[in-house]
C-alpha atoms as a PDB file:
ATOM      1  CA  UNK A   1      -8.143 -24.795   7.156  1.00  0.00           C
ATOM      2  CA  UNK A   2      -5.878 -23.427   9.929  1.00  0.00           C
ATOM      3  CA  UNK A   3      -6.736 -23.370  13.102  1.00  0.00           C
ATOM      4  CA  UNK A   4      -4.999 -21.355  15.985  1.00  0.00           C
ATOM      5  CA  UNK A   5      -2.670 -23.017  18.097  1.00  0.00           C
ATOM      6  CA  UNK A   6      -4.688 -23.236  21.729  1.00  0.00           C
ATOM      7  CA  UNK A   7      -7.641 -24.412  19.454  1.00  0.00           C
ATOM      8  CA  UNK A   8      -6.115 -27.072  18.911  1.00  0.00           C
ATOM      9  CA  UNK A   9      -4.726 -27.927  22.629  1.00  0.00           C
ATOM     10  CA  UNK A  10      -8.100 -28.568  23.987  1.00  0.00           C
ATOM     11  CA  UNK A  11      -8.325 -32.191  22.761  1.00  0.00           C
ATOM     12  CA  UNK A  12     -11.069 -33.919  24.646  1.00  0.00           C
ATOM     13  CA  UNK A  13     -12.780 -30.658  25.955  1.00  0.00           C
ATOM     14  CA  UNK A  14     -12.965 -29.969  22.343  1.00  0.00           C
ATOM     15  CA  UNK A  15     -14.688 -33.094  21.785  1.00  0.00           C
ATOM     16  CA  UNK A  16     -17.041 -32.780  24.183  1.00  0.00           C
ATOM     17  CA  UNK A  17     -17.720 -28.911  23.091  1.00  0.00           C
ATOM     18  CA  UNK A  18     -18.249 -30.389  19.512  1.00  0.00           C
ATOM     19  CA  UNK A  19     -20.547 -33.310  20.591  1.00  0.00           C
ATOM     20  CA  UNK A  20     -22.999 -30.602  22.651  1.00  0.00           C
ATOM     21  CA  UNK A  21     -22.618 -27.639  19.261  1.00  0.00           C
ATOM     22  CA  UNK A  22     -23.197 -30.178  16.730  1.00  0.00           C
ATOM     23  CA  UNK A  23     -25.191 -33.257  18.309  1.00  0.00           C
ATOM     24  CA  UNK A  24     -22.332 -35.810  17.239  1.00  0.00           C
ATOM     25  CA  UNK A  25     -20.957 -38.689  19.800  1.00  0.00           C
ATOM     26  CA  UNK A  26     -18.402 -37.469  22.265  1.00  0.00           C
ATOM     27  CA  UNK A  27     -15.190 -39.053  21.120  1.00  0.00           C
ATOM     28  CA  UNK A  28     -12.464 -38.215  23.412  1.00  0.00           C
ATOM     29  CA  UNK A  29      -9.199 -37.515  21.617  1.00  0.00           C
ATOM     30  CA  UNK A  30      -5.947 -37.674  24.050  1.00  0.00           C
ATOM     31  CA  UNK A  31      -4.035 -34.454  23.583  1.00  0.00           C
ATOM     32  CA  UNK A  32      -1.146 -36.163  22.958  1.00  0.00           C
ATOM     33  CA  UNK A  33      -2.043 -37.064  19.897  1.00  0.00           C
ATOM     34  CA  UNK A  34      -3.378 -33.134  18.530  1.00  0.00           C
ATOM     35  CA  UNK A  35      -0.165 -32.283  16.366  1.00  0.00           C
ATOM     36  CA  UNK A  36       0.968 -28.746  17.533  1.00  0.00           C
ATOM     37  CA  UNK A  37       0.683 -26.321  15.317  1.00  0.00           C
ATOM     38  CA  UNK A  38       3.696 -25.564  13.304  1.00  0.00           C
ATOM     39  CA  UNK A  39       5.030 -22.100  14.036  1.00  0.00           C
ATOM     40  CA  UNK A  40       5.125 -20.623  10.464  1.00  0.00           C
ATOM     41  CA  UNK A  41       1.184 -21.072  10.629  1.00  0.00           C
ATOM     42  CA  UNK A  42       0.729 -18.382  13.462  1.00  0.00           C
ATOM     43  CA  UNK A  43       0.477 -15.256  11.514  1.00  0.00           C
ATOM     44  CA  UNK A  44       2.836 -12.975  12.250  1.00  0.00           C
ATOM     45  CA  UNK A  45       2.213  -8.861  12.823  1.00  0.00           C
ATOM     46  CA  UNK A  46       1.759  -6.814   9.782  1.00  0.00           C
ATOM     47  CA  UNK A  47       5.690  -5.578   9.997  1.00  0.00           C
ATOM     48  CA  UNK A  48       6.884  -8.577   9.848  1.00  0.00           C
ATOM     49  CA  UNK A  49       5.745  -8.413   6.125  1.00  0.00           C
ATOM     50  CA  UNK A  50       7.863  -5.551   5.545  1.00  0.00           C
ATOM     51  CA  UNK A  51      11.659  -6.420   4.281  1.00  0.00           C
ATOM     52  CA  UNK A  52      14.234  -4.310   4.431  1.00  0.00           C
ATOM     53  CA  UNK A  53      16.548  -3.077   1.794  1.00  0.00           C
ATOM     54  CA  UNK A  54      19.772  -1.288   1.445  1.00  0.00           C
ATOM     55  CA  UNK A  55      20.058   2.473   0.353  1.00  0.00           C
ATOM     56  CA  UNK A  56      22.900   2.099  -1.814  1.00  0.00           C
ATOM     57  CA  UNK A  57      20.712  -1.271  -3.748  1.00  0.00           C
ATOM     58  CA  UNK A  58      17.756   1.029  -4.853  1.00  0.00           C
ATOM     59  CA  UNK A  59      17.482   1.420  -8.336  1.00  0.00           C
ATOM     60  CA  UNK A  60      18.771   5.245  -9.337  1.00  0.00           C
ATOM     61  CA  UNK A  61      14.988   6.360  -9.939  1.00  0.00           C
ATOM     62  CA  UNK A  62      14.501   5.860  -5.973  1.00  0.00           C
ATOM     63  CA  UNK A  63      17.401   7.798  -5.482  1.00  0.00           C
ATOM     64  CA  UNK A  64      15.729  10.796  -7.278  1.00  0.00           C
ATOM     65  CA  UNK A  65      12.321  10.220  -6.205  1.00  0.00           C
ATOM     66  CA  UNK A  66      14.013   9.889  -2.817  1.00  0.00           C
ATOM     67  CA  UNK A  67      15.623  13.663  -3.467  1.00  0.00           C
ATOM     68  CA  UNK A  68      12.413  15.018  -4.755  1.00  0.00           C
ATOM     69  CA  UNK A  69      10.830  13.948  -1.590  1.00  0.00           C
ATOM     70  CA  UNK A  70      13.366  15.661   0.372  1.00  0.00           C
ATOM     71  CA  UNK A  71      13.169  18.820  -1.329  1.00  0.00           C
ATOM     72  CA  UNK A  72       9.121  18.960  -1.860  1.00  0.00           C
ATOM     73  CA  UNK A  73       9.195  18.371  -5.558  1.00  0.00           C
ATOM     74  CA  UNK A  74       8.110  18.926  -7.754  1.00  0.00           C
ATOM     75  CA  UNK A  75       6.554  15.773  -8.539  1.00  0.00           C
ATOM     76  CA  UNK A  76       6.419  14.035 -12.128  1.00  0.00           C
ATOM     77  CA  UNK A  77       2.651  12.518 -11.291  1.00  0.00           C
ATOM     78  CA  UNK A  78       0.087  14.316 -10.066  1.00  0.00           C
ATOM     79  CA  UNK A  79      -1.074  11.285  -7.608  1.00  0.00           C
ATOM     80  CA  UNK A  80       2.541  11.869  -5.571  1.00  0.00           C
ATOM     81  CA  UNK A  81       1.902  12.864  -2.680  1.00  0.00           C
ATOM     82  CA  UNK A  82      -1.609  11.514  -2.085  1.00  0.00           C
ATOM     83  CA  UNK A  83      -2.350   9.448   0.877  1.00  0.00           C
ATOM     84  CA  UNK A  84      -1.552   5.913   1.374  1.00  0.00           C
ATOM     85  CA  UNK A  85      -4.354   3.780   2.226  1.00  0.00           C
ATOM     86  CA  UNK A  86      -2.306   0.484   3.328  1.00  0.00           C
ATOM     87  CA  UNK A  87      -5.415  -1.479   2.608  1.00  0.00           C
ATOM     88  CA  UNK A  88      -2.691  -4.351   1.724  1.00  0.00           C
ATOM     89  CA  UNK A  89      -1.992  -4.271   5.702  1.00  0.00           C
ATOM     90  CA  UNK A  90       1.510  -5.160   5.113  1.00  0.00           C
ATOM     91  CA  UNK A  91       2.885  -1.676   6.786  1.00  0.00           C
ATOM     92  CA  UNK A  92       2.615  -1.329  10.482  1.00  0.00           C
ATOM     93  CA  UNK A  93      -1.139  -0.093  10.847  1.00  0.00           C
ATOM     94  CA  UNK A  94      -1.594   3.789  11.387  1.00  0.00           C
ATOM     95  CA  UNK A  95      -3.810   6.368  11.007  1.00  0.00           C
ATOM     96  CA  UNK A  96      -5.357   7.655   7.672  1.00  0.00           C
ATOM     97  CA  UNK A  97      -2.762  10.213   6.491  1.00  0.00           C
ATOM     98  CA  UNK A  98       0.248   8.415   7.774  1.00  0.00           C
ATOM     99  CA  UNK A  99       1.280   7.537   4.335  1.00  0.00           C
ATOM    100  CA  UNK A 100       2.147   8.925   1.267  1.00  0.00           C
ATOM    101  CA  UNK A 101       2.750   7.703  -2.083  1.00  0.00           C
ATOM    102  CA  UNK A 102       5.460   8.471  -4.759  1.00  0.00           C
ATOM    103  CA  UNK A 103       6.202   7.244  -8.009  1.00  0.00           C
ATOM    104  CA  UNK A 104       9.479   5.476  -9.208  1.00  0.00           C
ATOM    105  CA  UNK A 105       9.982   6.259 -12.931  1.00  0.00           C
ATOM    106  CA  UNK A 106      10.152   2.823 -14.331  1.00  0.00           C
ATOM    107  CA  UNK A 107      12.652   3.490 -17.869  1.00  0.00           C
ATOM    108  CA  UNK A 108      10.454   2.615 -20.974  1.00  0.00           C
ATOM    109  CA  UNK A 109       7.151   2.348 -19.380  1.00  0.00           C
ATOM    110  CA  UNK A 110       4.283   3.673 -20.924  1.00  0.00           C
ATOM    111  CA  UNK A 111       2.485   4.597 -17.442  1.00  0.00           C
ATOM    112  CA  UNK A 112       3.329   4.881 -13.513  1.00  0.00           C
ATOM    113  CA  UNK A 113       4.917   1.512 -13.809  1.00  0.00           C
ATOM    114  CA  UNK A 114       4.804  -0.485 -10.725  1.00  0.00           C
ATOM    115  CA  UNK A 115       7.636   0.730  -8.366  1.00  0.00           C
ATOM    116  CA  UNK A 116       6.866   3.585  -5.416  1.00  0.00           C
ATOM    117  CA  UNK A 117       8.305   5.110  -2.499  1.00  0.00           C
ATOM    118  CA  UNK A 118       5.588   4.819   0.385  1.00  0.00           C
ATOM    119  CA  UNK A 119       6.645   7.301   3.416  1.00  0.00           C
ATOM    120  CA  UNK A 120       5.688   7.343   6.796  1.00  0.00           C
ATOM    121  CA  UNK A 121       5.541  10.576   8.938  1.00  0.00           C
ATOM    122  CA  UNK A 122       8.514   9.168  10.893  1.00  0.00           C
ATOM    123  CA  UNK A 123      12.407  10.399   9.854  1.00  0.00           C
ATOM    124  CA  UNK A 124      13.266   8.265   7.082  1.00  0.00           C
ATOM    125  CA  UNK A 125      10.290   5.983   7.510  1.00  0.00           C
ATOM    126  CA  UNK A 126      10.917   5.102   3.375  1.00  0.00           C
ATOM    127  CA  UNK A 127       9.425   1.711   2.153  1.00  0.00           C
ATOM    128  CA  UNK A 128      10.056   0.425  -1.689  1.00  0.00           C
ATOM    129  CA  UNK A 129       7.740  -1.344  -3.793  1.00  0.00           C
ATOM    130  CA  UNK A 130       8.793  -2.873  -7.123  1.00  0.00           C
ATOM    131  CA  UNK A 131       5.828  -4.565  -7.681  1.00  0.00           C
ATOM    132  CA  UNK A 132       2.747  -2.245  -6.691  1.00  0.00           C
ATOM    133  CA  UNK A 133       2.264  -2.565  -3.202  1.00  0.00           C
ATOM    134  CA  UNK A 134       2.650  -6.646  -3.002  1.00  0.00           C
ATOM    135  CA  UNK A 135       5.391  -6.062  -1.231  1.00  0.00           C
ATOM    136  CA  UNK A 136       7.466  -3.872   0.750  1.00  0.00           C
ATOM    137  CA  UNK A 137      11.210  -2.919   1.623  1.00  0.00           C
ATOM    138  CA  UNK A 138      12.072  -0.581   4.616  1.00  0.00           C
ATOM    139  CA  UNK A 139      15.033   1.996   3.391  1.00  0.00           C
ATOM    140  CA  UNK A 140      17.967   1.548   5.711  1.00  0.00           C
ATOM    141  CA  UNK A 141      19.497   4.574   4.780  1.00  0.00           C
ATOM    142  CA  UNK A 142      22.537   3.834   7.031  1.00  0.00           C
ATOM    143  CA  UNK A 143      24.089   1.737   4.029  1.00  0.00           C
END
């Protein structure tokens, strides 16, 4: 179990605080001892879960789902287009609506596959997914 960082700073007050909650004997732990927490355990905000990848390194179905975007569609699925929930909460939190979802044609699947573009309303605010919304790239289109 992980506890946050100024939980575990308080050292004997936290003792004490224990002792009155829970009944048990005050045992007074010197704060030097309390190990800081290590700084990968803080979690960090939800776009820091977001990568970032490289135009030009998207497969060649982006690319086109990219261009269909652009130009409206049509749209080989009828569930392009639909809202993105982000109930992952690995985009930056936004409003209902903010999102949209469009399918990458994954060569010799029988379905969807697993690969999207997710967009945000913001100018090319693209994110890739090659594994069904596990995780994310940002499109930096300026490469």
């Amino acid at each position: 179990m992980r506890f946050p960082p100024h939980i575990i700073r308080i050292g004997a007050l936290g003792a004490l605080a224990s002792a009155l909650l829970f009944g048990g004997p005050a045992v007074a732990t010197p704060a030097a001892t309390a190990a800081p927490a290590p700084a990968h355990s803080v979690t960090a905000p939800a776009a820091a879960a977001v990568g970032d990848i490289c135009y030009t390194n998207l497969p060649p179905e982006a690319h086109d789902t990219l261009d269909l975007i652009e130009s409206g569609g049509p749209y080989p699925y009828p569930q392009d287009g639909t809202v993105f929930q982000n109930r992952e909460g690995l985009l930056p939190p936004q409003s209902s609506g903010y999102y949209h979802e469009y399918t990458v044609i994954t060569p010799g699947s029988p379905d969807r596959g697993a690969r999207r573009i997710v967009t945000g309303e913001d100018v090319e605010e693209d994110y890739y997914t090659a594994d069904h919304y596990a995780s994310f790239d940002l499109v930096d289109h300026g490469c």
